[in-house]
C-alpha atoms as a PDB file:
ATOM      1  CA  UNK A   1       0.978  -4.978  -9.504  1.00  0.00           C
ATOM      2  CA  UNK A   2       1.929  -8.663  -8.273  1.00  0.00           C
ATOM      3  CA  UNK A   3       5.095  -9.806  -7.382  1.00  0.00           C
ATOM      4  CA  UNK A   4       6.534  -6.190  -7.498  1.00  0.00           C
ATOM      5  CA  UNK A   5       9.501  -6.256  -4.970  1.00  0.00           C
ATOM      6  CA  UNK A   6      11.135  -2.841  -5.374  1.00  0.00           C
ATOM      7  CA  UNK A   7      10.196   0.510  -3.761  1.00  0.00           C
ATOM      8  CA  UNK A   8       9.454   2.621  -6.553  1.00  0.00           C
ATOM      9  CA  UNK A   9       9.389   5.703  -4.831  1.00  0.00           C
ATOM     10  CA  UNK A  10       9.216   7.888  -8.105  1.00  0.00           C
ATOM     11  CA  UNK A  11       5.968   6.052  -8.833  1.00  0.00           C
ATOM     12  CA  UNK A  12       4.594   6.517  -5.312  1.00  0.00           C
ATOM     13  CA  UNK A  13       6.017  10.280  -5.029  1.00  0.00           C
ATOM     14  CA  UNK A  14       3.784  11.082  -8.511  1.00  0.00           C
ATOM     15  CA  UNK A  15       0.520   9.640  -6.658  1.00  0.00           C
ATOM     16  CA  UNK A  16       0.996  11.400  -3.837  1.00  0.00           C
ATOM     17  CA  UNK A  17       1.705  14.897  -5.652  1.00  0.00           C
ATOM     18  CA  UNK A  18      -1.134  13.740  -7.757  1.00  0.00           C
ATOM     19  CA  UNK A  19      -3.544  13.597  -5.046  1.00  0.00           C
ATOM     20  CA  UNK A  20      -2.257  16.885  -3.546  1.00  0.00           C
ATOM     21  CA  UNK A  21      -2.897  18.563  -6.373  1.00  0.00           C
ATOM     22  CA  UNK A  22      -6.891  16.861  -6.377  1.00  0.00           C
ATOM     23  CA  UNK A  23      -7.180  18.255  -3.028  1.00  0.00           C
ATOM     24  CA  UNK A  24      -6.359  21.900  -3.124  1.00  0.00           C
ATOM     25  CA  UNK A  25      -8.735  21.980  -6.673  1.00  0.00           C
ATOM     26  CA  UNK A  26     -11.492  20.046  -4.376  1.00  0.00           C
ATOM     27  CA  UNK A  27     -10.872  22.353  -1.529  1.00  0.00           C
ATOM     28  CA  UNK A  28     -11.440  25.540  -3.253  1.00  0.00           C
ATOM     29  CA  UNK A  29     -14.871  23.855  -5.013  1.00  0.00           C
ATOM     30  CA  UNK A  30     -15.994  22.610  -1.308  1.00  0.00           C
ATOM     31  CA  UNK A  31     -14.899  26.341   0.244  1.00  0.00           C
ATOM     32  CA  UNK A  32     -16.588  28.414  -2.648  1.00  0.00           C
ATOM     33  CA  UNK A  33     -19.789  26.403  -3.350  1.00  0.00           C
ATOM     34  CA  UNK A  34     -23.213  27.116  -1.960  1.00  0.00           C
ATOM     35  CA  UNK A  35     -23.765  23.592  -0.578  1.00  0.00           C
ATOM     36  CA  UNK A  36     -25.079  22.689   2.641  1.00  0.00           C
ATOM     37  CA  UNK A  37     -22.255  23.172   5.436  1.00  0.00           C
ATOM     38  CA  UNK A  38     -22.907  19.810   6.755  1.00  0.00           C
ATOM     39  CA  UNK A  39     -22.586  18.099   3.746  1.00  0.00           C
ATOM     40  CA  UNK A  40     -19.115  20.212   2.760  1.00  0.00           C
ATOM     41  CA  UNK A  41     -17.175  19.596   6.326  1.00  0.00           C
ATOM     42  CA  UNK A  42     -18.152  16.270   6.351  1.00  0.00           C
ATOM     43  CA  UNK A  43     -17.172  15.416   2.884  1.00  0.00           C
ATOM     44  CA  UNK A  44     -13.659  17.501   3.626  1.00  0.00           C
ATOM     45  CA  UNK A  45     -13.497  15.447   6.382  1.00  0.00           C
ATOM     46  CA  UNK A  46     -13.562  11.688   4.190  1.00  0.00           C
ATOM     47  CA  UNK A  47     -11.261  13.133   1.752  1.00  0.00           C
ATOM     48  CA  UNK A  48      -8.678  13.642   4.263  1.00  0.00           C
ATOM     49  CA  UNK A  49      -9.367  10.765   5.797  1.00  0.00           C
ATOM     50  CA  UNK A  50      -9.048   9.193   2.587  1.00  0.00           C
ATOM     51  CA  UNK A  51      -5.633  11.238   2.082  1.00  0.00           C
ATOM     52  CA  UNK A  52      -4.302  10.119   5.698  1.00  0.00           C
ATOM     53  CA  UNK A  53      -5.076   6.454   4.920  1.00  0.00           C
ATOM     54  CA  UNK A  54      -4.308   5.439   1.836  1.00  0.00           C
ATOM     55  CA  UNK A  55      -0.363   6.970   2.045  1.00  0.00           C
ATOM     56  CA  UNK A  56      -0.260   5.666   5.473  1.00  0.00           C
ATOM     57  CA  UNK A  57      -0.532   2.075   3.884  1.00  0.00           C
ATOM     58  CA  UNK A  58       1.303   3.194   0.403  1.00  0.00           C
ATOM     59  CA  UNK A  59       4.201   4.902   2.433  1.00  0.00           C
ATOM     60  CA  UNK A  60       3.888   3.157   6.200  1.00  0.00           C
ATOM     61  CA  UNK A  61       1.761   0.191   7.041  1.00  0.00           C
ATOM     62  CA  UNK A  62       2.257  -1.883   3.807  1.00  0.00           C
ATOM     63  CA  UNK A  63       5.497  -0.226   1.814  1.00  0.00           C
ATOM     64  CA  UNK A  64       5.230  -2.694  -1.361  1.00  0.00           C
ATOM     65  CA  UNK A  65       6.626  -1.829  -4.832  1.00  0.00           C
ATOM     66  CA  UNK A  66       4.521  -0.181  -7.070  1.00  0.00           C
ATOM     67  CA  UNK A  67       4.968   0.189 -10.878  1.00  0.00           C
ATOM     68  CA  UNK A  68       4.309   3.459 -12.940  1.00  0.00           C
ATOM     69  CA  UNK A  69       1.390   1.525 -14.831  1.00  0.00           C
ATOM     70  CA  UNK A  70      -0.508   1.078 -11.583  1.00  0.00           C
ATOM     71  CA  UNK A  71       0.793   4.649 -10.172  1.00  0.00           C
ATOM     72  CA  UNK A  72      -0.961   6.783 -13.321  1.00  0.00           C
ATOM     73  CA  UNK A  73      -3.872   4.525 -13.167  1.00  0.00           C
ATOM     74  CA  UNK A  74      -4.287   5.038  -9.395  1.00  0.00           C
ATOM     75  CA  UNK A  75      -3.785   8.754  -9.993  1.00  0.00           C
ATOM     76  CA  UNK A  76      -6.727   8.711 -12.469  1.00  0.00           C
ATOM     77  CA  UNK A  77      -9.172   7.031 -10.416  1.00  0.00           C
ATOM     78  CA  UNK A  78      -7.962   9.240  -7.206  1.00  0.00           C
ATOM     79  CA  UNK A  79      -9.111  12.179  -9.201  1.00  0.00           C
ATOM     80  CA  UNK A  80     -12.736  10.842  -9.365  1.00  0.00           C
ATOM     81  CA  UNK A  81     -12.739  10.488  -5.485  1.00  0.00           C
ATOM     82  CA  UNK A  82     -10.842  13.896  -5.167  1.00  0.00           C
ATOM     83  CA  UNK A  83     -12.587  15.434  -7.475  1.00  0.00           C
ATOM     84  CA  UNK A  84     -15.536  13.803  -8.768  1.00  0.00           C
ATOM     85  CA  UNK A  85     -18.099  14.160  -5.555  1.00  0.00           C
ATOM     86  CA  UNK A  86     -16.725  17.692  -4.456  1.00  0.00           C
ATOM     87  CA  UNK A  87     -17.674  18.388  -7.867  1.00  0.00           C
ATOM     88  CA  UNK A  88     -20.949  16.244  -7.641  1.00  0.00           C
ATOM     89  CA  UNK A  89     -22.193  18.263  -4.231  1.00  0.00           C
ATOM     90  CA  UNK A  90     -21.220  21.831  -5.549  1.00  0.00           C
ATOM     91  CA  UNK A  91     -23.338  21.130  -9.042  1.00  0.00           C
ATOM     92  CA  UNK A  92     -26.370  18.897  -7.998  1.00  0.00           C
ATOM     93  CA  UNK A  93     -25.995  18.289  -4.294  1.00  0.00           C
ATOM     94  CA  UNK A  94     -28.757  18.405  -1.746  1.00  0.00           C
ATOM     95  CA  UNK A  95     -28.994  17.364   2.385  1.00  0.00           C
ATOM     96  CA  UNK A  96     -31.007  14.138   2.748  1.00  0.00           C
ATOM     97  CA  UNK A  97     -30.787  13.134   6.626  1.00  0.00           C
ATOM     98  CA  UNK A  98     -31.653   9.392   5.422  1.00  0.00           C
ATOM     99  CA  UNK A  99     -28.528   9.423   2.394  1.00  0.00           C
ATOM    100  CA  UNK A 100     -26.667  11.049   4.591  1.00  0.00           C
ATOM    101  CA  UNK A 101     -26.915   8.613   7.696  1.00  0.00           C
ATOM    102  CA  UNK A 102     -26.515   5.597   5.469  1.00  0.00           C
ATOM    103  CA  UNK A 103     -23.216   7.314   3.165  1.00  0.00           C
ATOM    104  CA  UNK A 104     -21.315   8.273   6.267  1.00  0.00           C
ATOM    105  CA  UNK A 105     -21.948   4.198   8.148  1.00  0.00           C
ATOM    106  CA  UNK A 106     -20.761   3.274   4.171  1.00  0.00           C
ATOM    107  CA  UNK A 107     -17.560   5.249   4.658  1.00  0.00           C
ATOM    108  CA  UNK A 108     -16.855   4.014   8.227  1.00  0.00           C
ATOM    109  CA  UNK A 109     -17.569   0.554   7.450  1.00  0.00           C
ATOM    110  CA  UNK A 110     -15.481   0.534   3.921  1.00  0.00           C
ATOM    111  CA  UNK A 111     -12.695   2.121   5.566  1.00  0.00           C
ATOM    112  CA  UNK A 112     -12.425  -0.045   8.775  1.00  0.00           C
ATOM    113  CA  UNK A 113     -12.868  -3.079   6.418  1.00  0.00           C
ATOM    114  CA  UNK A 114     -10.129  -2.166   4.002  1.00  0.00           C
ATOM    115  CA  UNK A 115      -7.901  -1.036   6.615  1.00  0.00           C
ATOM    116  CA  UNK A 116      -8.164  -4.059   8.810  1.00  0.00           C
ATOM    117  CA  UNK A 117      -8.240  -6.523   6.333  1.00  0.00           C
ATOM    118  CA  UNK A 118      -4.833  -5.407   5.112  1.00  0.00           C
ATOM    119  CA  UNK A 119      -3.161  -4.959   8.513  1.00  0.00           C
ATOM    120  CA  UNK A 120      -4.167  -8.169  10.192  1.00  0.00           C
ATOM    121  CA  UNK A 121      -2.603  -9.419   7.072  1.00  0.00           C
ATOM    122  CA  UNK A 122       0.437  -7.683   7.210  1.00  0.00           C
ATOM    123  CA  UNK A 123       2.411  -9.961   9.951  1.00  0.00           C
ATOM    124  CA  UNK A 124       1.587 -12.949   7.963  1.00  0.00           C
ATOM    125  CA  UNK A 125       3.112 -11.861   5.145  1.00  0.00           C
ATOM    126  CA  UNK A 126       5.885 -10.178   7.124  1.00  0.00           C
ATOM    127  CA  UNK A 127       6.832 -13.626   8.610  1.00  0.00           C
ATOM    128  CA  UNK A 128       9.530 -15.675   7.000  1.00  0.00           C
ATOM    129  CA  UNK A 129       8.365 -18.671   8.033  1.00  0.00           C
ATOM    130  CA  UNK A 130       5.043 -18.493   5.900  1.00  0.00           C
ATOM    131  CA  UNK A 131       6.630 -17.598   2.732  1.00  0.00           C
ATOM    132  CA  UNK A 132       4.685 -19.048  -0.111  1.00  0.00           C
ATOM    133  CA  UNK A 133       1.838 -19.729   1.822  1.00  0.00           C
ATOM    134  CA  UNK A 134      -1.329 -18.402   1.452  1.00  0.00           C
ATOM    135  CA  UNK A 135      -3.587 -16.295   3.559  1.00  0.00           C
ATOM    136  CA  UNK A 136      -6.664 -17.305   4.478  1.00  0.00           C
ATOM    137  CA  UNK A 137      -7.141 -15.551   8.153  1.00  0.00           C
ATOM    138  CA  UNK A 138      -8.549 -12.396   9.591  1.00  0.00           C
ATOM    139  CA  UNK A 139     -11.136 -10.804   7.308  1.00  0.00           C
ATOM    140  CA  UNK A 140     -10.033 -12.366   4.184  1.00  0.00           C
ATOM    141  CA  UNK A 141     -11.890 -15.564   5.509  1.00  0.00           C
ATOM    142  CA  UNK A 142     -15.003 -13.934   4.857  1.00  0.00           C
ATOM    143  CA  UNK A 143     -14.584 -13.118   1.033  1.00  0.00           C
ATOM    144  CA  UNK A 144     -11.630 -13.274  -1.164  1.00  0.00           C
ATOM    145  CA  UNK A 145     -10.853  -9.638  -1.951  1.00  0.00           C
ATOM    146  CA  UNK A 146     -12.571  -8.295   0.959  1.00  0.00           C
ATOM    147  CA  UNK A 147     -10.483  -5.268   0.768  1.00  0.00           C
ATOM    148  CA  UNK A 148     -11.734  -5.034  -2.665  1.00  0.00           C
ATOM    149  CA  UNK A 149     -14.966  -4.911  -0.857  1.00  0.00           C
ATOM    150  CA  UNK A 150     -14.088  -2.463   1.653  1.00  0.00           C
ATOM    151  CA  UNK A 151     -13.642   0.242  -1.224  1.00  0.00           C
ATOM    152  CA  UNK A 152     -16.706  -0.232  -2.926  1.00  0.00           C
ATOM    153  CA  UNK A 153     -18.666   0.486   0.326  1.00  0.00           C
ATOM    154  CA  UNK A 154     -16.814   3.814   1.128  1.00  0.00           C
ATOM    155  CA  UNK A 155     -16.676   5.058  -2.377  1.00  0.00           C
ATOM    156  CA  UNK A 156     -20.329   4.231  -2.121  1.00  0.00           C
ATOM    157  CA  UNK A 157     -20.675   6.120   1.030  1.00  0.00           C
ATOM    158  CA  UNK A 158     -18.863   8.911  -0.459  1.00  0.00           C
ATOM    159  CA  UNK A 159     -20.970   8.636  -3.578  1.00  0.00           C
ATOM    160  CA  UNK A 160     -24.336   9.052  -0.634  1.00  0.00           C
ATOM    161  CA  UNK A 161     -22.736  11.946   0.985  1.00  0.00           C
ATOM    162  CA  UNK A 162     -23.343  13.838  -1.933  1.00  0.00           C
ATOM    163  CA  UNK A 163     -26.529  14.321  -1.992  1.00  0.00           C
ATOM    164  CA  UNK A 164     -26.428  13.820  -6.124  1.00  0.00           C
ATOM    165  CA  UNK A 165     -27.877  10.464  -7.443  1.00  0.00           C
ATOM    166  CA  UNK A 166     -25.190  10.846 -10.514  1.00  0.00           C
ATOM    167  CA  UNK A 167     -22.778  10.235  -8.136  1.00  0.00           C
ATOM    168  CA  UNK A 168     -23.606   6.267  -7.426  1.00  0.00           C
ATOM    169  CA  UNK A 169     -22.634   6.200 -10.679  1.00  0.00           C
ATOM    170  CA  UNK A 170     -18.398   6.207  -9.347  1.00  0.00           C
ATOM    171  CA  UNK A 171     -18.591   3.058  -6.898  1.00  0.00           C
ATOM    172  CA  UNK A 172     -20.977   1.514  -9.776  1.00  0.00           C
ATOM    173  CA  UNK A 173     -18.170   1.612 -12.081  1.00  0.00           C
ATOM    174  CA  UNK A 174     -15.831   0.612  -8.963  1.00  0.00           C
ATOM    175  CA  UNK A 175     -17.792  -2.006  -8.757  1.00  0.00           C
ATOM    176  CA  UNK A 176     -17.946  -3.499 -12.508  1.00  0.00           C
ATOM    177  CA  UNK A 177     -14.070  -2.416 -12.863  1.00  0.00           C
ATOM    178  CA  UNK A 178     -13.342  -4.998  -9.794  1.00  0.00           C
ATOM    179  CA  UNK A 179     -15.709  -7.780 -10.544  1.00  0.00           C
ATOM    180  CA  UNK A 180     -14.307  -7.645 -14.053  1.00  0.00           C
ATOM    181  CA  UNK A 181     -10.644  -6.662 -14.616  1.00  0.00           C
ATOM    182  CA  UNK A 182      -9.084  -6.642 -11.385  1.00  0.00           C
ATOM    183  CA  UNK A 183     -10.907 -10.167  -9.282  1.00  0.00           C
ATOM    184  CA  UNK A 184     -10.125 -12.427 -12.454  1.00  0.00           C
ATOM    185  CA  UNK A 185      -6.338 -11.002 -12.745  1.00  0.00           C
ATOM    186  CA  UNK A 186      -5.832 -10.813  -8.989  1.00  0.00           C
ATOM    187  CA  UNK A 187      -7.612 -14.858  -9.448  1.00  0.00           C
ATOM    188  CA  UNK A 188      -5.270 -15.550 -11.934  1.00  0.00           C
ATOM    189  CA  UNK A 189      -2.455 -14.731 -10.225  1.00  0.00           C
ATOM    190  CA  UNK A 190      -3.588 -16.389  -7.117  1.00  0.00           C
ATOM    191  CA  UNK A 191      -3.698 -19.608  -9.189  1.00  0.00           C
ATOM    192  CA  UNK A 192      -0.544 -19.317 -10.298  1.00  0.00           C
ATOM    193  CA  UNK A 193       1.026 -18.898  -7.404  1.00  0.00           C
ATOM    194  CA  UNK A 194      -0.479 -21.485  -5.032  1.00  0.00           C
ATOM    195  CA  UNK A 195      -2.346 -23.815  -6.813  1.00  0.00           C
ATOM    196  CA  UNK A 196      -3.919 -26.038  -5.264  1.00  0.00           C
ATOM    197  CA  UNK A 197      -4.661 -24.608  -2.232  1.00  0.00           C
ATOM    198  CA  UNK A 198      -6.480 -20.938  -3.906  1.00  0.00           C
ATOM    199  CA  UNK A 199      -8.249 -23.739  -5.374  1.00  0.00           C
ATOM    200  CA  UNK A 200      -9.784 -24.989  -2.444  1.00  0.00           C
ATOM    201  CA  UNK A 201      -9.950 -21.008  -0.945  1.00  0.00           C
ATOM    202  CA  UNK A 202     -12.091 -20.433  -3.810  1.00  0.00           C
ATOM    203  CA  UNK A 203     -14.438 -23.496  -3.741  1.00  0.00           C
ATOM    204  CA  UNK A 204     -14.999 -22.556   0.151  1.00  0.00           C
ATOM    205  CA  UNK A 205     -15.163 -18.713   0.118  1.00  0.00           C
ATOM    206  CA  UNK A 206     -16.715 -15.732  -1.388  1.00  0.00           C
ATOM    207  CA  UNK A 207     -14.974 -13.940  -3.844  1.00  0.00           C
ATOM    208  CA  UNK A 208     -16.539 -10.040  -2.814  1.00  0.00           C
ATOM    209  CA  UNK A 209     -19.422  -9.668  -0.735  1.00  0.00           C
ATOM    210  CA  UNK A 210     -19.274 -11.745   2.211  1.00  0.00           C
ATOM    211  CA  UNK A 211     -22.450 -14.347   2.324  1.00  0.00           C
ATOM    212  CA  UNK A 212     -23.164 -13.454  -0.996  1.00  0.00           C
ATOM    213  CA  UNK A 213     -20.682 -13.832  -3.659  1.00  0.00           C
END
């Protein structure tokens, strides 16, 4: 995952056929369930928003290499987004205006997070100039893997959308898988690489949840 320079496309091609595949099973659940309407267009809706955004960064905004480790384990944790709370509504599911108010800020405020943090990043790490620097600015001032944090609230707000309590179980596990497997090896790496300075990053700033930790 870091310090992957080549495209990969095969690797990227397989989680995007991947996720295709989640979608069309997920579509026929959402279209033959007997689920509240609002509750099925507006989870339709974050999938594809979900869909649209995360290959417009894998394929447009931020075109990094990706190895077939990472590729099969984002295809397996796709298919609990893609699959897991279609599933969740059309076995479980019921319309709560409160749950439903709160998921859908969740999703809007996870996705502009993640998206933002990545692209105000981008032309930093695009620049020559500030090669082997690191990146401090934008959102990422305001926790360390902010993007990190970004997904955990609109998995979360998917997880709301539901209408099934099982369901906070998926950004739980998010949650737990970043805070221990991915923050320490992303950490380690960080050290690694700049030293002193992530040092001093990490002594002054948050390392997930802005203000908190």
């Amino acid at each position: 995952m870091y310090g992957l320079k080549q495209s990969a496309s095969g690797a990227k091609i397989t989680i995007l056929v991947a996720q295709c595949v989640y979608l069309m099973v997920s579509g026929y659940w959402l279209a033959t369930g007997s689920q509240t309407a609002v509750l099925t267009w507006t989870l339709a809706g974050c999938l594809a928003i979900i869909f649209l955004r995360l290959n417009a960064m894998m394929f447009i905004w931020l075109p990094r290499g990706i190895g077939w480790p990472e590729a099969l384990g984002n295809s397996l944790a796709f298919a609990l987004y893609y699959l897991g709370f279609p599933l969740l509504l059309r076995y479980g599911g019921h319309f709560n205006l409160w749950a439903y108010v709160l998921g859908l800020s969740c999703f809007v405020a996870g996705s502009v997070i993640n998206t933002t943090a990545e692209l105000l990043r981008k032309p930093f790490k695009a620049n020559p100039q500030n090669a082997g620097k690191l990146y401090r600015g934008g959102l990422f001032k305001y926790a360390i893997h902010i993007n990190y944090f970004g997904d955990v609230l609109w998995v979360l707000g998917c997880a709301l959308l539901t209408g099934n309590p099982y369901a906070l179980l998926i950004p739980l596990m998010l949650l737990v898988l970043f805070v221990f497997s991915y923050i320490p090896t992303a950490d380690k790496y960080l050290a690694s690489k700049y030293g002193a300075d992530f040092a001093a990053y990490q002594r002054e700033t948050k390392e997930l949840i802005p203000f908190v930790w």
